[in-house]
Protein backbone atom coordinates (compact mmCIF):
# COMPACT_ATOMS: atom_id res chain seq x y z
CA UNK A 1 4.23 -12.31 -11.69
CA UNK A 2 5.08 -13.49 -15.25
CA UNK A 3 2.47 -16.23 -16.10
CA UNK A 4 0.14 -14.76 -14.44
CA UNK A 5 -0.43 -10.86 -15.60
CA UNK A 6 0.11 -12.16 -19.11
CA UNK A 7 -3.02 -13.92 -18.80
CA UNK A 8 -4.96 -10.77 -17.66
CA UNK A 9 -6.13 -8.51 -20.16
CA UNK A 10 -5.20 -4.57 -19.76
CA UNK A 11 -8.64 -3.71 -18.44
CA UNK A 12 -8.06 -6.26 -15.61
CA UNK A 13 -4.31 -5.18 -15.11
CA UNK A 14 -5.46 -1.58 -15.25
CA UNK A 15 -7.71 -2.40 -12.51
CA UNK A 16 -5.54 -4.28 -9.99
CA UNK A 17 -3.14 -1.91 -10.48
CA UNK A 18 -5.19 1.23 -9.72
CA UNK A 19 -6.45 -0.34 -6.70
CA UNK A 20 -2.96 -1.68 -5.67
CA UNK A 21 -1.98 1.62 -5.87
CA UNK A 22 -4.25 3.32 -3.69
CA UNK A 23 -3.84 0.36 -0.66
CA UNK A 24 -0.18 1.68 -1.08
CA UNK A 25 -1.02 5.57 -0.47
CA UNK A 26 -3.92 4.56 2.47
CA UNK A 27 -0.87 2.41 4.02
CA UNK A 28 1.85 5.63 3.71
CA UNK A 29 -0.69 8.12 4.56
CA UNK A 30 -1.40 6.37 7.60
CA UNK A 31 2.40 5.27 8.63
CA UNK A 32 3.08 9.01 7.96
CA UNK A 33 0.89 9.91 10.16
CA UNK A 34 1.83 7.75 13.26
CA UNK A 35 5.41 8.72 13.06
CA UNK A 36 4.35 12.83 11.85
CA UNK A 37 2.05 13.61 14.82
CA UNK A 38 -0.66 13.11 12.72
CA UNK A 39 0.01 14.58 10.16
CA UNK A 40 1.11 13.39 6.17
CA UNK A 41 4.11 14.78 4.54
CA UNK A 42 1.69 16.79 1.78
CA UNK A 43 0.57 18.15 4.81
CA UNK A 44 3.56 19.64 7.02
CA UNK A 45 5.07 20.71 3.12
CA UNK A 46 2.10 22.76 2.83
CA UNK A 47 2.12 24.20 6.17
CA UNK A 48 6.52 24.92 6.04
């Protein structure tokens, strides 16, 4: 990423990350639940 994020300014980088970070808890949450009969890993810890 270099070039590229140094051009950004920490509001913008802030931002991108934030929302690149919840894409990559939707996409867990939802491969968790396909392979944990429905269910997320927060969730089965909280019911063991």
């Amino acid at each position: 990423m270099g070039e590229a994020v140094s051009m950004l300014s920490d509001e913008d980088l802030d931002s991108f990350l934030t929302e690149f970070q919840y894409l990559l808890e939707c996409w867990l949450n939802e491969y968790e639940r396909q392979v944990f009969n429905n269910k997320t890993l927060k969730e089965l810890i909280r019911e063991g």
